[in-house]
PDB file of N, CA and C in Angstrom:
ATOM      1  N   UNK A   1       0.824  -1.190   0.000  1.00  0.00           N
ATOM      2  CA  UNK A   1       0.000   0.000   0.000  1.00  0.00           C
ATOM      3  C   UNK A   1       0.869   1.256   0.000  1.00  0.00           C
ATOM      4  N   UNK A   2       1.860   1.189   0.746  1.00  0.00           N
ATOM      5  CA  UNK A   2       2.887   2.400   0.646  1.00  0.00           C
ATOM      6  C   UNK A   2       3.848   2.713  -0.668  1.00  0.00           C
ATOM      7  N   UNK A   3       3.512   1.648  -1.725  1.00  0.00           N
ATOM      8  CA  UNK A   3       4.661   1.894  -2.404  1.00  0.00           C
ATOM      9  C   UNK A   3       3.361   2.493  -3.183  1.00  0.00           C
ATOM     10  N   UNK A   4       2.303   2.158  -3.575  1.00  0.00           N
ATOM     11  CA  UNK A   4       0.962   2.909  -4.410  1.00  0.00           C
ATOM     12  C   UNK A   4       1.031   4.656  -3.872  1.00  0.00           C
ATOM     13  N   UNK A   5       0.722   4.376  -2.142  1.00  0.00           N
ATOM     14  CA  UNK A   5       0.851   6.301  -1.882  1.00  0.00           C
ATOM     15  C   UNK A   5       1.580   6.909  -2.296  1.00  0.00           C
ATOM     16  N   UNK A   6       3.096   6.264  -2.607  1.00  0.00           N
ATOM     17  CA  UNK A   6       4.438   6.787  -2.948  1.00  0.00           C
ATOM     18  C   UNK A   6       3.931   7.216  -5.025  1.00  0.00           C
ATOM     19  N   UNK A   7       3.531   6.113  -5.709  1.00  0.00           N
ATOM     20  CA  UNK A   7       3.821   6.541  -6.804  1.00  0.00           C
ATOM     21  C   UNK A   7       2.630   7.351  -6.913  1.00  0.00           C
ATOM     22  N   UNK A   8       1.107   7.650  -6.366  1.00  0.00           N
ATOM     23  CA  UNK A   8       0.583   8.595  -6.666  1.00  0.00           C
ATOM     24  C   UNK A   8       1.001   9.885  -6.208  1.00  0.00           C
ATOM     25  N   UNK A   9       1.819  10.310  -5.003  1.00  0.00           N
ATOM     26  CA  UNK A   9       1.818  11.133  -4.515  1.00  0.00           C
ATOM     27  C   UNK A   9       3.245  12.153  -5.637  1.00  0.00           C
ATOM     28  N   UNK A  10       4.489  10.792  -6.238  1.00  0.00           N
ATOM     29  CA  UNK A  10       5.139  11.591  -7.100  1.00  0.00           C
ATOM     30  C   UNK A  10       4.633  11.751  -8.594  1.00  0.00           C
ATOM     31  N   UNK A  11       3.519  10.762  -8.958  1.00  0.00           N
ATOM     32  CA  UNK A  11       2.906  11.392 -10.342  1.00  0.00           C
ATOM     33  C   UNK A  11       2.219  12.666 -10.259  1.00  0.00           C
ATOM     34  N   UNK A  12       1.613  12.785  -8.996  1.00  0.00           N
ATOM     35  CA  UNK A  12       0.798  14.203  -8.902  1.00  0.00           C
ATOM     36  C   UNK A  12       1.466  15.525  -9.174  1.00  0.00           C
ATOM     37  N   UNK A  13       2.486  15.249  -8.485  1.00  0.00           N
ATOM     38  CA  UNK A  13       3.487  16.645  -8.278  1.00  0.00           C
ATOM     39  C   UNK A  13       4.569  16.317  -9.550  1.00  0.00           C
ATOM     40  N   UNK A  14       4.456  15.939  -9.999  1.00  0.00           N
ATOM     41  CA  UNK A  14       5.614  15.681 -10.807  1.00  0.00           C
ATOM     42  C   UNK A  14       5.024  16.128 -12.190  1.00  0.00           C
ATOM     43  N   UNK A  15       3.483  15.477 -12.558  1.00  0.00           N
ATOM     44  CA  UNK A  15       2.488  16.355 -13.578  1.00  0.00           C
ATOM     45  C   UNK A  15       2.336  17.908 -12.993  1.00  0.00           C
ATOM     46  N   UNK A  16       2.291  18.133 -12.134  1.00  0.00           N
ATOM     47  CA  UNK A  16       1.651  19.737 -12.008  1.00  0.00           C
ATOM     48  C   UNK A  16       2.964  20.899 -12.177  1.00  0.00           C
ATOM     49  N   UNK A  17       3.679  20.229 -11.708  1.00  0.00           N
ATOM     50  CA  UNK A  17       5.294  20.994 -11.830  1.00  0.00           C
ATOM     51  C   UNK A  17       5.921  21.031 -13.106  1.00  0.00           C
ATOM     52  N   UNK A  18       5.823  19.738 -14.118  1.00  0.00           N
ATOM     53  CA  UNK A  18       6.297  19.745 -15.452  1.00  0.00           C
ATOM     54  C   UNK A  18       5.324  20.197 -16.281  1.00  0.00           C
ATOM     55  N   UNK A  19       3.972  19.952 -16.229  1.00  0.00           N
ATOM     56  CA  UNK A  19       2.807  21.133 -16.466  1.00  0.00           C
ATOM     57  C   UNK A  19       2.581  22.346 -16.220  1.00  0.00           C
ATOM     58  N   UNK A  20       2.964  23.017 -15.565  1.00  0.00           N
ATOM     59  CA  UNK A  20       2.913  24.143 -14.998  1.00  0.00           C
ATOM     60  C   UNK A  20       4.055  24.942 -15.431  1.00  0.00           C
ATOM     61  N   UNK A  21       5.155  24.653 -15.661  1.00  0.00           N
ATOM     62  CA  UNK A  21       6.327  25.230 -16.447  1.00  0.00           C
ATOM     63  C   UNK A  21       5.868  25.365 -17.891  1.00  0.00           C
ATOM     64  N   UNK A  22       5.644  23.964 -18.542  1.00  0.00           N
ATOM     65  CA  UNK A  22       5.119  23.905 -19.797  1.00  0.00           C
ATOM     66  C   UNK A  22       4.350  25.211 -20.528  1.00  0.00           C
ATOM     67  N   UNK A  23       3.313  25.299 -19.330  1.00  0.00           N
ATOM     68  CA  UNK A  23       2.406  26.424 -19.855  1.00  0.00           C
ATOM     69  C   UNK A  23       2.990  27.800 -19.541  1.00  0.00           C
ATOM     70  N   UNK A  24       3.713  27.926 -18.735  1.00  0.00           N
ATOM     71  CA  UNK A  24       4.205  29.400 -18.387  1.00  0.00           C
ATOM     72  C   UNK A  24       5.731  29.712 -19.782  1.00  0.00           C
ATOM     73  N   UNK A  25       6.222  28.634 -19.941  1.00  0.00           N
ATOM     74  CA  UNK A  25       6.941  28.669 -21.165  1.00  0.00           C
ATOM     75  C   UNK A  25       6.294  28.737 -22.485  1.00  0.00           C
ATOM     76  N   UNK A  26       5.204  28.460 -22.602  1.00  0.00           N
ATOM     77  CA  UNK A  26       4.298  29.126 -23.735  1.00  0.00           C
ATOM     78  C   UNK A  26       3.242  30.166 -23.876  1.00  0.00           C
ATOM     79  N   UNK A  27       3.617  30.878 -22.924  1.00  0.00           N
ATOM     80  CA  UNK A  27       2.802  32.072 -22.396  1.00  0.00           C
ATOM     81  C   UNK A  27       3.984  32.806 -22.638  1.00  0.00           C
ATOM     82  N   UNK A  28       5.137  32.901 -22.568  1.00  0.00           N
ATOM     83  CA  UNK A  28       6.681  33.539 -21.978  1.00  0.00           C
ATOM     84  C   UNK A  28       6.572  33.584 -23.696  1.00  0.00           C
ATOM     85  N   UNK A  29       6.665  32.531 -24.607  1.00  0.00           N
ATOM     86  CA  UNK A  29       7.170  32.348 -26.201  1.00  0.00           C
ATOM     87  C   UNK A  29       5.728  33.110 -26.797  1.00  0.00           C
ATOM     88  N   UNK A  30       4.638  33.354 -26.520  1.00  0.00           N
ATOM     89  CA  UNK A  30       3.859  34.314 -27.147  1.00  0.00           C
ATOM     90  C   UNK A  30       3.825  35.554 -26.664  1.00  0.00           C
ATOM     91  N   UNK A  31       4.486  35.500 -25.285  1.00  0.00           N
ATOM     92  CA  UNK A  31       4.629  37.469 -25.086  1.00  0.00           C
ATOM     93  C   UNK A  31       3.268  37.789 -24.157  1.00  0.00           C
ATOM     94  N   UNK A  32       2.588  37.052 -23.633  1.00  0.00           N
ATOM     95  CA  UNK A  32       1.478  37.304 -22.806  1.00  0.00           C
ATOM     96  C   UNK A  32       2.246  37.787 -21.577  1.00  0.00           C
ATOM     97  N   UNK A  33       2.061  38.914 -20.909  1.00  0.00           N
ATOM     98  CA  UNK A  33       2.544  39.277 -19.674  1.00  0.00           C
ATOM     99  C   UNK A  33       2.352  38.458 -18.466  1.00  0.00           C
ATOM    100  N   UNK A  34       2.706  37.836 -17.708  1.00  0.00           N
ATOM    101  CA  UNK A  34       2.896  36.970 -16.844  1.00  0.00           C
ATOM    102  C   UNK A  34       4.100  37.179 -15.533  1.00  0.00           C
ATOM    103  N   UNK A  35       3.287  37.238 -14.618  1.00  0.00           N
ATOM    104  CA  UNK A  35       4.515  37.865 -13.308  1.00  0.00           C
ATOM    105  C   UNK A  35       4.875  36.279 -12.770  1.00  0.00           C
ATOM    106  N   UNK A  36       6.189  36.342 -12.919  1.00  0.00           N
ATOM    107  CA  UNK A  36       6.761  35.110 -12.935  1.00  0.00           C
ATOM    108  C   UNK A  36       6.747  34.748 -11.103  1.00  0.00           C
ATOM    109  N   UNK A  37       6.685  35.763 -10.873  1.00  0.00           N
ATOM    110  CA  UNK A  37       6.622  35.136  -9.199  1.00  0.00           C
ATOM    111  C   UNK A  37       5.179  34.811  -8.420  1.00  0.00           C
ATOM    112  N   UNK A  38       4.644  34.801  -9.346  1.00  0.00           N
ATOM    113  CA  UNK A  38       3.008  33.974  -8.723  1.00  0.00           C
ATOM    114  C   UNK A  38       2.569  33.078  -9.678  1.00  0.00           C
ATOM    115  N   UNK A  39       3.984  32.885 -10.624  1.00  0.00           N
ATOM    116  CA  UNK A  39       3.794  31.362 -11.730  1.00  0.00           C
ATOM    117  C   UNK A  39       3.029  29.974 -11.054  1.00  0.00           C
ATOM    118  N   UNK A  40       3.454  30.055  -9.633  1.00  0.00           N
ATOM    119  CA  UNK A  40       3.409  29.074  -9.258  1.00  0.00           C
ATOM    120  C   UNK A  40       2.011  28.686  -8.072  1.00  0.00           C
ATOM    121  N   UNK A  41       1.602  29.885  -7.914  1.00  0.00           N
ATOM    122  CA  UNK A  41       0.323  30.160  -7.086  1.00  0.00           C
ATOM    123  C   UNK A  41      -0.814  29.340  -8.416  1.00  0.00           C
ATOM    124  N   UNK A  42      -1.848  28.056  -7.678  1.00  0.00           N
ATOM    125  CA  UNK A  42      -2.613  27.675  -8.308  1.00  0.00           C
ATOM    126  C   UNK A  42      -3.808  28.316  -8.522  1.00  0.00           C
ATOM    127  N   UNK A  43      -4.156  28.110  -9.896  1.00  0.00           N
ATOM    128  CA  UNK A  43      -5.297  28.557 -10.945  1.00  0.00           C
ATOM    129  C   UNK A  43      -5.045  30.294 -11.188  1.00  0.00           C
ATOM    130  N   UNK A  44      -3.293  30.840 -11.366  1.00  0.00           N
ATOM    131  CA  UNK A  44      -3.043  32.208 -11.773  1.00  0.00           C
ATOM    132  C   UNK A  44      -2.874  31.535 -13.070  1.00  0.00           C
ATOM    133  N   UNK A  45      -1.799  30.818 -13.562  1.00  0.00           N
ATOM    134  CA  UNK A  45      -1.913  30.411 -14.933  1.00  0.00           C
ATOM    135  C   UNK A  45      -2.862  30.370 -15.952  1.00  0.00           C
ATOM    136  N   UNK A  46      -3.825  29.790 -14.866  1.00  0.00           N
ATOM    137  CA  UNK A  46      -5.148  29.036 -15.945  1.00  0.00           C
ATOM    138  C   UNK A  46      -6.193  31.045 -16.073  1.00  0.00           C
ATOM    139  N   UNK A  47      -6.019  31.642 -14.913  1.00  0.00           N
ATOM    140  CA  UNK A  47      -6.191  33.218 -14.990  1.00  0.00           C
ATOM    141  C   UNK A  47      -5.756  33.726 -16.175  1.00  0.00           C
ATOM    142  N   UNK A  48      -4.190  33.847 -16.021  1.00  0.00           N
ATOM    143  CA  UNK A  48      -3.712  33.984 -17.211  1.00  0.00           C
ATOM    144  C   UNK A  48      -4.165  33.928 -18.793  1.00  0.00           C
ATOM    145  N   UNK A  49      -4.550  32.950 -18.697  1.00  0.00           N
ATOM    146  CA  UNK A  49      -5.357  32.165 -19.930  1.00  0.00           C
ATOM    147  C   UNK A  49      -6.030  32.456 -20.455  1.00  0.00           C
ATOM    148  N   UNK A  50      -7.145  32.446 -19.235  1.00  0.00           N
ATOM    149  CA  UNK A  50      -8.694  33.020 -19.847  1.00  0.00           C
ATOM    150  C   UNK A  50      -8.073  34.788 -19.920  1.00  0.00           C
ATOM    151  N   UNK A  51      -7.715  35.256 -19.150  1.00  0.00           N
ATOM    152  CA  UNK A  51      -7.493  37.052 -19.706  1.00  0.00           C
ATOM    153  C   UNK A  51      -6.311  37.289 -20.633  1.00  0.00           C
ATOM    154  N   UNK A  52      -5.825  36.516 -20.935  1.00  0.00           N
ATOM    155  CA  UNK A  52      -4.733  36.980 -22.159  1.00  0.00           C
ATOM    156  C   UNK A  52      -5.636  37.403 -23.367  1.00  0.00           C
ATOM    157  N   UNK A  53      -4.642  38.391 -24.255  1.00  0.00           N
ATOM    158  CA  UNK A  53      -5.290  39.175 -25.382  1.00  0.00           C
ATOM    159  C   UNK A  53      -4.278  38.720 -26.604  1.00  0.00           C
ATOM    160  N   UNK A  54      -4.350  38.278 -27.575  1.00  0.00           N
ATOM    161  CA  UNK A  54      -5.033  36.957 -28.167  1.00  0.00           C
ATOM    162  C   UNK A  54      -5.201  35.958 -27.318  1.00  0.00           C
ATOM    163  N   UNK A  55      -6.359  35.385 -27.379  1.00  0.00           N
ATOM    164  CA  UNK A  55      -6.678  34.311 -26.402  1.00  0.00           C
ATOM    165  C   UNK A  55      -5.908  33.590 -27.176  1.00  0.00           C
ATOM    166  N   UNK A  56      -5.704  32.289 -25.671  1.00  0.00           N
ATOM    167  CA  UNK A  56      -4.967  31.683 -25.535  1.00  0.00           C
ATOM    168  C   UNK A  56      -6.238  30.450 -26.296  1.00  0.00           C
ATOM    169  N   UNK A  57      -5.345  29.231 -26.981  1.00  0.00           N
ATOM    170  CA  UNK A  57      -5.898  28.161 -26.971  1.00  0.00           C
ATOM    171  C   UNK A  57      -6.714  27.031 -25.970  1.00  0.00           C
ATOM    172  N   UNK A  58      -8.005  26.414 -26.673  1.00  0.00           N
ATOM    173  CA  UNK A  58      -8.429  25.781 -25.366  1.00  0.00           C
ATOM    174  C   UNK A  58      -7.584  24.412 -25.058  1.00  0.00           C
ATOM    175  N   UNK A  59      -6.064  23.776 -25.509  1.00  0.00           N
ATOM    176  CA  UNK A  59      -5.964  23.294 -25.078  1.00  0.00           C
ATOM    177  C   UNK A  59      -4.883  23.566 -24.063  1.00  0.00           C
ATOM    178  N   UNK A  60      -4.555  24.629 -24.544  1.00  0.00           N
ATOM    179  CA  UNK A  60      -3.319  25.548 -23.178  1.00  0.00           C
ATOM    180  C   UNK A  60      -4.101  26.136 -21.922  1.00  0.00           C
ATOM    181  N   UNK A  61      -5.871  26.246 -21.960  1.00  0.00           N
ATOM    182  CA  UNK A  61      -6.177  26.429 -20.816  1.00  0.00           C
ATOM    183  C   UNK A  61      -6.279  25.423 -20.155  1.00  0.00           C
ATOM    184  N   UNK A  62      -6.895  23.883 -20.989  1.00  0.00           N
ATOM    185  CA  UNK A  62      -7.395  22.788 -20.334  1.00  0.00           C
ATOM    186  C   UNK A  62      -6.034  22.159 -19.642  1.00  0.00           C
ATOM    187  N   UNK A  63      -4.617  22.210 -20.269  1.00  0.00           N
ATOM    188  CA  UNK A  63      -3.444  22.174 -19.663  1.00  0.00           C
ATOM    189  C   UNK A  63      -3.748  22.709 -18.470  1.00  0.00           C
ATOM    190  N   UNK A  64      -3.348  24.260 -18.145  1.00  0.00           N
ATOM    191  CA  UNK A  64      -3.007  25.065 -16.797  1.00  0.00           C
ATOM    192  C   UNK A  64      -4.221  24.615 -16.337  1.00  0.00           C
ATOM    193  N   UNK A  65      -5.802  24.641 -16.339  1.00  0.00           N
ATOM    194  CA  UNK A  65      -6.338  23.597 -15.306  1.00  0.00           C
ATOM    195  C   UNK A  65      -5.934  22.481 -14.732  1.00  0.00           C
ATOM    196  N   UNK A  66      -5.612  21.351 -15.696  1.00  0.00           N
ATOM    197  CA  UNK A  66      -5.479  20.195 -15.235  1.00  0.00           C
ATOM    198  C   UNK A  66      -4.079  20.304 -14.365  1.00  0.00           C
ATOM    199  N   UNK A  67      -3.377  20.688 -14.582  1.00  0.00           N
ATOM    200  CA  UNK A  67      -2.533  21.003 -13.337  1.00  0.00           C
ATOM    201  C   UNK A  67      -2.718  21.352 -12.034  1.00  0.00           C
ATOM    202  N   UNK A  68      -3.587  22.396 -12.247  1.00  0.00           N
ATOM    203  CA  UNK A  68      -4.374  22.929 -11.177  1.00  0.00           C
ATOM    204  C   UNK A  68      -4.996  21.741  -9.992  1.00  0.00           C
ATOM    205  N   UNK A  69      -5.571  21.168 -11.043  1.00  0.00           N
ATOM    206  CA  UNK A  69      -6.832  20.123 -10.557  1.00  0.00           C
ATOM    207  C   UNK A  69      -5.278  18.666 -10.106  1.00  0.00           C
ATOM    208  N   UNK A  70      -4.446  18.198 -10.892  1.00  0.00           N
ATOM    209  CA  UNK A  70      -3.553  17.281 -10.288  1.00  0.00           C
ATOM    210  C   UNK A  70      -2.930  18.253  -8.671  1.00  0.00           C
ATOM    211  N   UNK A  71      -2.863  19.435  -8.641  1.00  0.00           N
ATOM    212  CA  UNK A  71      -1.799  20.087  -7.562  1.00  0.00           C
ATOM    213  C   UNK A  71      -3.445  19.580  -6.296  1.00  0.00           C
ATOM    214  N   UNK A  72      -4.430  19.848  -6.355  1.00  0.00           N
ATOM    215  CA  UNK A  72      -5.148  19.544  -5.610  1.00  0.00           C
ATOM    216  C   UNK A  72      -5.562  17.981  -5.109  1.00  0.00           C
ATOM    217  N   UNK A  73      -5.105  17.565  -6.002  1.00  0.00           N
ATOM    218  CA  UNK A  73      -4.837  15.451  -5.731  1.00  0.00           C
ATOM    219  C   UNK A  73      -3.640  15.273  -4.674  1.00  0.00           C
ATOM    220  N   UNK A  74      -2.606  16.481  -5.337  1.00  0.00           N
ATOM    221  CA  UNK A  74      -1.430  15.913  -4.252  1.00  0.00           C
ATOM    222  C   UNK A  74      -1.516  16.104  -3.040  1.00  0.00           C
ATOM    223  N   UNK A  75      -2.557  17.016  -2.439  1.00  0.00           N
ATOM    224  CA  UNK A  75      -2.399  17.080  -1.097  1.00  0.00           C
ATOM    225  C   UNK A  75      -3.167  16.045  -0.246  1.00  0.00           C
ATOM    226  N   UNK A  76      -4.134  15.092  -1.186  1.00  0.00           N
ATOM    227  CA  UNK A  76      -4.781  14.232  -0.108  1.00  0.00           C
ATOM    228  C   UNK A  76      -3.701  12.969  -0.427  1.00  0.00           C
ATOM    229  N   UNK A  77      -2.784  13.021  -1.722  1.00  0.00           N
ATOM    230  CA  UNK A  77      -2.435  11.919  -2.069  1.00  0.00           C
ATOM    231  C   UNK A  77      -0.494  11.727  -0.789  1.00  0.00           C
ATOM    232  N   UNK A  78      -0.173  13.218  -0.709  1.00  0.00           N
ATOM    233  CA  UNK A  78       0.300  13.572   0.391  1.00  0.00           C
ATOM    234  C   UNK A  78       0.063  12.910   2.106  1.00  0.00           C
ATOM    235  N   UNK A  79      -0.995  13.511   2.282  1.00  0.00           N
ATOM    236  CA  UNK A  79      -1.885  12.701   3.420  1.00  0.00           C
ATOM    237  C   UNK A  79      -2.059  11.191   3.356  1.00  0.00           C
ATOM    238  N   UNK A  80      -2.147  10.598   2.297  1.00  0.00           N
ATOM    239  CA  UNK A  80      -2.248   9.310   2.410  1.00  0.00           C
ATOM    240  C   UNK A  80      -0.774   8.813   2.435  1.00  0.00           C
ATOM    241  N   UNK A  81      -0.048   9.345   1.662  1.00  0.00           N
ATOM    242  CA  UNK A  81       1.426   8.915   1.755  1.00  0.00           C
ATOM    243  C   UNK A  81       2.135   8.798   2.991  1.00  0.00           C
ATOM    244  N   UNK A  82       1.574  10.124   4.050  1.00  0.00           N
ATOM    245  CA  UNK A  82       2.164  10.047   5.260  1.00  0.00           C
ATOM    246  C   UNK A  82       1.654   9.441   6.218  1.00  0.00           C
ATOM    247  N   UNK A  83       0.151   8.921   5.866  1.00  0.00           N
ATOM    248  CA  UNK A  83      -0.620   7.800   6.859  1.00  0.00           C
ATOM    249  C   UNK A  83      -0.146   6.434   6.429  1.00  0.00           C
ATOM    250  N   UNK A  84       0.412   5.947   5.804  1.00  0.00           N
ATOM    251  CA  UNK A  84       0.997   4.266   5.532  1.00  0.00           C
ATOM    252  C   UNK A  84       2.490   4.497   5.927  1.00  0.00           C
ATOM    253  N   UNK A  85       3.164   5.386   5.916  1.00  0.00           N
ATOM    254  CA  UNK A  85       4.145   5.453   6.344  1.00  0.00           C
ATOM    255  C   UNK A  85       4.201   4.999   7.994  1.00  0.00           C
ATOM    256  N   UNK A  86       5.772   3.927   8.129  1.00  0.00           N
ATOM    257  CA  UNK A  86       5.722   3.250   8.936  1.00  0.00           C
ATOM    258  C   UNK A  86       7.420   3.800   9.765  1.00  0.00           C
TER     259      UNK A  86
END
């Protein structure tokens, strides 16, 4: 059971972090203004998104969501990781 908490808890964070760059590096390569120091504060990206001027594509928003939505898995998947821990 602990080695399952272990690999959900590093797929979670490991998608939202390599996702989450992804999209701020293609926000950065079209020139959308983006304050790099709240890159990392969840659902500013997916903000980003919807208010950028050319809109942004829907699959670069459904990206910065789903990140969003994995960063919110990791914290119960967190919690479970540290409850099987022995």
């Amino acid at each position: 059971m602990n080695a399952l908490a272990v690999g959900v808890f590093v797929i979670t964070v490991a998608y939202t972090v390599i996702g989450s760059a992804l999209v701020l590096l293609v926000l950065l390569h079209r020139k959308i203004p983006v304050r790099i120091m709240r890159a990392g504060m969840p659902f500013y990206l997916y903000g980003v998104c919807n208010r950028s001027t050319p809109a942004t594509g829907r699959f670069l928003r459904a990206l910065a969501l789903s990140t969003d939505v994995s960063l919110l898995l990791a914290i119960p998947s967190c919690i479970w990781f540290a409850a099987t821990m022995k």
